[in-house]
N, C-alpha and C. Protein backbone atom coordinates (compact mmCIF):
# COMPACT_ATOMS: atom_id res chain seq x y z
N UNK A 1 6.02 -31.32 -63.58
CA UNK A 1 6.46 -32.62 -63.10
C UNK A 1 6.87 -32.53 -61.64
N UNK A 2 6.69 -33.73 -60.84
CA UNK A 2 6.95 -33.59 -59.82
C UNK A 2 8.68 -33.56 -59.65
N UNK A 3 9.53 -34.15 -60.18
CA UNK A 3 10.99 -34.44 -59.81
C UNK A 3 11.66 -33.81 -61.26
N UNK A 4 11.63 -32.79 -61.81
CA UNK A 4 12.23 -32.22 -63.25
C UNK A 4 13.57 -32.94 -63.10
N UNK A 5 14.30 -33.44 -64.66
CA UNK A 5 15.43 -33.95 -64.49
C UNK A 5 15.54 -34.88 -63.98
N UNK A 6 14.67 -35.71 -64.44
CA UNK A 6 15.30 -37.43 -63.50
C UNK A 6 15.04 -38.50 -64.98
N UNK A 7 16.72 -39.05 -64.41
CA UNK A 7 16.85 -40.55 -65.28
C UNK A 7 15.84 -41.91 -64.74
N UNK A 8 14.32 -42.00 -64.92
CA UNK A 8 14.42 -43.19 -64.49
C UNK A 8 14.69 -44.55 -65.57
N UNK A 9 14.64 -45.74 -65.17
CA UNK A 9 15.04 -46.73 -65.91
C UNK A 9 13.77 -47.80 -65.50
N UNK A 10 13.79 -48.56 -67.23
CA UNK A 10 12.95 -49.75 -67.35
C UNK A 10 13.62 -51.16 -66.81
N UNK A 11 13.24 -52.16 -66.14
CA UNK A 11 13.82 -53.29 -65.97
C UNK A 11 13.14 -54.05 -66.76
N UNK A 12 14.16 -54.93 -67.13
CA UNK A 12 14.20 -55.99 -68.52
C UNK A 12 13.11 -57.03 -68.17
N UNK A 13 13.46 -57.56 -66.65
CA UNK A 13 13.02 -59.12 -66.41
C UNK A 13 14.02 -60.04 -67.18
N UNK A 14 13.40 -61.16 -66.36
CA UNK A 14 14.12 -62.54 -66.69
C UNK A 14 13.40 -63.84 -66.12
N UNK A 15 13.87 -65.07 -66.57
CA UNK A 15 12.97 -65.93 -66.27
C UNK A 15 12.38 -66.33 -64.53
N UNK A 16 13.84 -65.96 -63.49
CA UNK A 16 13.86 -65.80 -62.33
C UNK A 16 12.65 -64.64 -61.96
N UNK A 17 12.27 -63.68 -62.53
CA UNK A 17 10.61 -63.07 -61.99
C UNK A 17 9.59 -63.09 -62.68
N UNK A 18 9.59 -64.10 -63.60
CA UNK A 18 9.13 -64.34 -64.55
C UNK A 18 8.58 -62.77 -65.77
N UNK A 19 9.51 -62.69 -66.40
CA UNK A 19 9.71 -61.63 -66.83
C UNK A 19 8.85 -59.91 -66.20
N UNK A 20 8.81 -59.73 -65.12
CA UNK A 20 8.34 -58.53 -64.38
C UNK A 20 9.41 -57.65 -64.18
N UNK A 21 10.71 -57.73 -63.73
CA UNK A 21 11.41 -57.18 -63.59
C UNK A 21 11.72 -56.93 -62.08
N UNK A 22 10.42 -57.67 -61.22
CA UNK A 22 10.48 -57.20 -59.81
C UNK A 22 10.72 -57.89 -59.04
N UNK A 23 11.89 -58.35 -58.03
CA UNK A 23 12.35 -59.50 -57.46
C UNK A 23 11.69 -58.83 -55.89
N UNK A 24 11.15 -59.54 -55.24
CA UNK A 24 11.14 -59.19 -53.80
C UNK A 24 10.04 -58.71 -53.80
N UNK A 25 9.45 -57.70 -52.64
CA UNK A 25 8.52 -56.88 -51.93
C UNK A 25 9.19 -55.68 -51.51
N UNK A 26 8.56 -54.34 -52.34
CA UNK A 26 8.78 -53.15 -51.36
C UNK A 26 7.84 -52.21 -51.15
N UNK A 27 7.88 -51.72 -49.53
CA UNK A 27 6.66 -51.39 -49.52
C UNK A 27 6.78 -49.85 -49.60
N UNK A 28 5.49 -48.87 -50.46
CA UNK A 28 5.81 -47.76 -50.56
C UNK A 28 4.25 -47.13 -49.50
N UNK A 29 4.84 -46.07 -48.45
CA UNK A 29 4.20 -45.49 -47.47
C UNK A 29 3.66 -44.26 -47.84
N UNK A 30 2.71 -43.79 -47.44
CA UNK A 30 2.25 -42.24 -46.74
C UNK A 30 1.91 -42.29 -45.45
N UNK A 31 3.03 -41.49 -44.54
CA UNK A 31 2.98 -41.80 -43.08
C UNK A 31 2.22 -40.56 -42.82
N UNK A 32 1.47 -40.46 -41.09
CA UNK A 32 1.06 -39.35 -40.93
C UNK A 32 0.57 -39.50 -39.86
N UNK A 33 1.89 -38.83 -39.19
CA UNK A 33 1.85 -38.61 -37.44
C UNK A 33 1.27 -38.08 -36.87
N UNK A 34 0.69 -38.53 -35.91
CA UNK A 34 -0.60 -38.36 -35.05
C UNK A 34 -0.21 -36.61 -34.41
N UNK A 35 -0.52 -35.51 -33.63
CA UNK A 35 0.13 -34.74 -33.06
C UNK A 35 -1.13 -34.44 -32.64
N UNK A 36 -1.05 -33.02 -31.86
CA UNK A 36 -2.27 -32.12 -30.98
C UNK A 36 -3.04 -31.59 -31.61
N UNK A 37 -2.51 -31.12 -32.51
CA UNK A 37 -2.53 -30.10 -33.74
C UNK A 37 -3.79 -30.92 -34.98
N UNK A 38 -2.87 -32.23 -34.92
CA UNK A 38 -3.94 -33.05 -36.21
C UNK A 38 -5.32 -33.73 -35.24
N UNK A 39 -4.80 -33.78 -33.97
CA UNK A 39 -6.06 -34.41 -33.56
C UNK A 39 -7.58 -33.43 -33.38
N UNK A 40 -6.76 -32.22 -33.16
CA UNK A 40 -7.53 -30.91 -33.27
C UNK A 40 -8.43 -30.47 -34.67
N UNK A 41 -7.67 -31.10 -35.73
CA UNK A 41 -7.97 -30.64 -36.99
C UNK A 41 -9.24 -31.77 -37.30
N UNK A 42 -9.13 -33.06 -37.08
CA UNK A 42 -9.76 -34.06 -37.04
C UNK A 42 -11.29 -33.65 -36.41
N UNK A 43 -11.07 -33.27 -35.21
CA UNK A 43 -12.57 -33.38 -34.59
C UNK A 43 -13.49 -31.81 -35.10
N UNK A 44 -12.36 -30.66 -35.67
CA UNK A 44 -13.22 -30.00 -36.49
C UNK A 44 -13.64 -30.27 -38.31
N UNK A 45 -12.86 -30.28 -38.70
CA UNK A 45 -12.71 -30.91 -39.99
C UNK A 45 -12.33 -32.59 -40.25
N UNK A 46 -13.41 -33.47 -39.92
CA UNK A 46 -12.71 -34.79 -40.85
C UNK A 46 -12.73 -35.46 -41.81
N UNK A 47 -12.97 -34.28 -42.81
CA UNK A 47 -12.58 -34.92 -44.16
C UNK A 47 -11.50 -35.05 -44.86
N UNK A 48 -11.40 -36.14 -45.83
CA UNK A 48 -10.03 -36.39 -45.55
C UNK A 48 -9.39 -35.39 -46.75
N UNK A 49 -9.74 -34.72 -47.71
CA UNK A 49 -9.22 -33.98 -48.05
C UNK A 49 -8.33 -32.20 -47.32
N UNK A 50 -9.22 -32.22 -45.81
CA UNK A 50 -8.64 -31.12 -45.39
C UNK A 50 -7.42 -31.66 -44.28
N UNK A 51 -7.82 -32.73 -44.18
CA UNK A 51 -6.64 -33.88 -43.58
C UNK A 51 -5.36 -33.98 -43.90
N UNK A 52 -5.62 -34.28 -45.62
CA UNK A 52 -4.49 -34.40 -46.81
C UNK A 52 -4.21 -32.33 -47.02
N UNK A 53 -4.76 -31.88 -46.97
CA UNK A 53 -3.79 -30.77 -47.17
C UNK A 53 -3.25 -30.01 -45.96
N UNK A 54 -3.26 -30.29 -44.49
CA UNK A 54 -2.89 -30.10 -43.36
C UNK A 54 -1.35 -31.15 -43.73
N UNK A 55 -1.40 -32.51 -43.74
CA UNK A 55 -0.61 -33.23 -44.11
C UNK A 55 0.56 -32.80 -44.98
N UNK A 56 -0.13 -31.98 -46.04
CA UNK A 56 1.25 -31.87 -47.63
C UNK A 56 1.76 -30.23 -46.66
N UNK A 57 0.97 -29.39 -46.18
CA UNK A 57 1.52 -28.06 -45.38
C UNK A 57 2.28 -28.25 -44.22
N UNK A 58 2.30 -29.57 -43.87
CA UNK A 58 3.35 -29.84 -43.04
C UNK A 58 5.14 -30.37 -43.75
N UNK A 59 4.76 -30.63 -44.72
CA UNK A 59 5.57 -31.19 -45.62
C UNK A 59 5.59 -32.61 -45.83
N UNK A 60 4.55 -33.37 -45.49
CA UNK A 60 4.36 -35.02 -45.77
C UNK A 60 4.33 -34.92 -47.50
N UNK A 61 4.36 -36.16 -47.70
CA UNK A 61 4.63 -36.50 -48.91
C UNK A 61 3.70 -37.36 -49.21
N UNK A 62 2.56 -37.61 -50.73
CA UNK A 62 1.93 -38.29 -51.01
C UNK A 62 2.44 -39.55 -51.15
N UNK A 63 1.64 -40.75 -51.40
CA UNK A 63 2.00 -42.09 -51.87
C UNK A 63 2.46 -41.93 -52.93
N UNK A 64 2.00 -41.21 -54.14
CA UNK A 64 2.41 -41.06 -55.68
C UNK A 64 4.24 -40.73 -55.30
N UNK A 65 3.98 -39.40 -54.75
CA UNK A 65 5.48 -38.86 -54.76
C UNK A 65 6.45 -39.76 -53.92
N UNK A 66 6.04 -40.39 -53.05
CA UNK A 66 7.26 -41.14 -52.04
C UNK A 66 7.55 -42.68 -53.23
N UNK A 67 6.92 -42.84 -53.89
CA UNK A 67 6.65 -44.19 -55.07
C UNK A 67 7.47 -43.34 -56.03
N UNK A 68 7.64 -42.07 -56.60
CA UNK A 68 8.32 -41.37 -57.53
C UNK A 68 10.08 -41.36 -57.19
N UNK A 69 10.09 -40.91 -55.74
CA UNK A 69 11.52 -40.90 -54.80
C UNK A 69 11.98 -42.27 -55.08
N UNK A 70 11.26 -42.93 -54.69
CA UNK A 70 11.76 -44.76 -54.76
C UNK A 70 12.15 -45.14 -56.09
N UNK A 71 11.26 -44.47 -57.46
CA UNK A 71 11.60 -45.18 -58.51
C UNK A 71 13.39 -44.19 -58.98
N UNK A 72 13.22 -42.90 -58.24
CA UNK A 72 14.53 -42.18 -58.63
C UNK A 72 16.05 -43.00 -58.61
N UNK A 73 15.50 -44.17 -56.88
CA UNK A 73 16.71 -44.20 -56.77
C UNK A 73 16.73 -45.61 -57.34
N UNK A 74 16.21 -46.35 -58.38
CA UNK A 74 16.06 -47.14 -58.71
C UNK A 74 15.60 -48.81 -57.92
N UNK A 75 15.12 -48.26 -56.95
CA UNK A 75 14.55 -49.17 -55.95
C UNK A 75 13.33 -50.05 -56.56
N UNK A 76 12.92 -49.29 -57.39
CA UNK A 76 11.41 -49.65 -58.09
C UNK A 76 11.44 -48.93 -59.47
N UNK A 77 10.05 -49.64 -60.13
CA UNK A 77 9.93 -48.98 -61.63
C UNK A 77 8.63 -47.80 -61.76
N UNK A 78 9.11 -46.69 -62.40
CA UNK A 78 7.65 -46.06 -62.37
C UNK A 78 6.21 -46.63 -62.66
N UNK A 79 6.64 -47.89 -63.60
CA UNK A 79 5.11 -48.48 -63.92
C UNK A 79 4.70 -49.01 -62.78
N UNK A 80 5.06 -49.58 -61.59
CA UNK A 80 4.50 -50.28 -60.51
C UNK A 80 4.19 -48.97 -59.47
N UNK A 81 5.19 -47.92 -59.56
CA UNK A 81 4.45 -47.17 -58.88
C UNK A 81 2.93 -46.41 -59.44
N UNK A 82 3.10 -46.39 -60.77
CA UNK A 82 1.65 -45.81 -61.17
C UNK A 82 0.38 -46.88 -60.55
N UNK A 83 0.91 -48.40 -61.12
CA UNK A 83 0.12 -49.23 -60.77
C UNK A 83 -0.65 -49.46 -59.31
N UNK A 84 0.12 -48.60 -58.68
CA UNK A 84 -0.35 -49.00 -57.03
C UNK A 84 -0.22 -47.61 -56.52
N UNK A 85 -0.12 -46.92 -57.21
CA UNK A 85 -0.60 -45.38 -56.20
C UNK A 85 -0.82 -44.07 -56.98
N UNK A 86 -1.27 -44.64 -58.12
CA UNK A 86 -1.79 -43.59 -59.02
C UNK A 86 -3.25 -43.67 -58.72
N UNK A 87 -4.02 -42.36 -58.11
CA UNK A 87 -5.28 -41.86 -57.97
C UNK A 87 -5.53 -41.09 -58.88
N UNK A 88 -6.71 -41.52 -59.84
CA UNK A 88 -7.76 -39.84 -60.37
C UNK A 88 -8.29 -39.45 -59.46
């Protein structure tokens, strides 16, 4: 598992979100700062898988996992994060 030991929680809904549970907009990121280093990596390798693992060896964080952080702190529900940033 990515986060061992975590309480997350289901929201109920109510007629105010029409039973979703999700009031508002939040947006969940994978940032990934430009540098010398990545622009270097780019014009030899640009696929985006050697992209994405230059990225996680820097210590960036996927969309899945930064959507996992968010549902920890109860900001969001794991089902919406699966729904919107779960890749096979």
């Amino acid at each position: 598992t990515l986060f061992p030991y975590t309480t997350l929680f289901r929201s109920l809904g109510c007629p105010k979100c029409h039973d979703t549970g999700c009031h508002g907009r939040l947006g969940i990121y994978e940032v990934l700062r430009c540098s010398p280093e990545l622009r270097e990596l780019i014009v030899k390798a640009p696929d985006a898988q050697s992209i994405r693992n230059w990225h996680l060896a820097q210590g960036g964080n996927t969309l899945l996992a930064e959507g996992i952080r968010l549902a920890e702190k109860g900001r969001t529900s794991l089902d919406e994060v699966v729904r919107v940033a779960y890749f096979e």
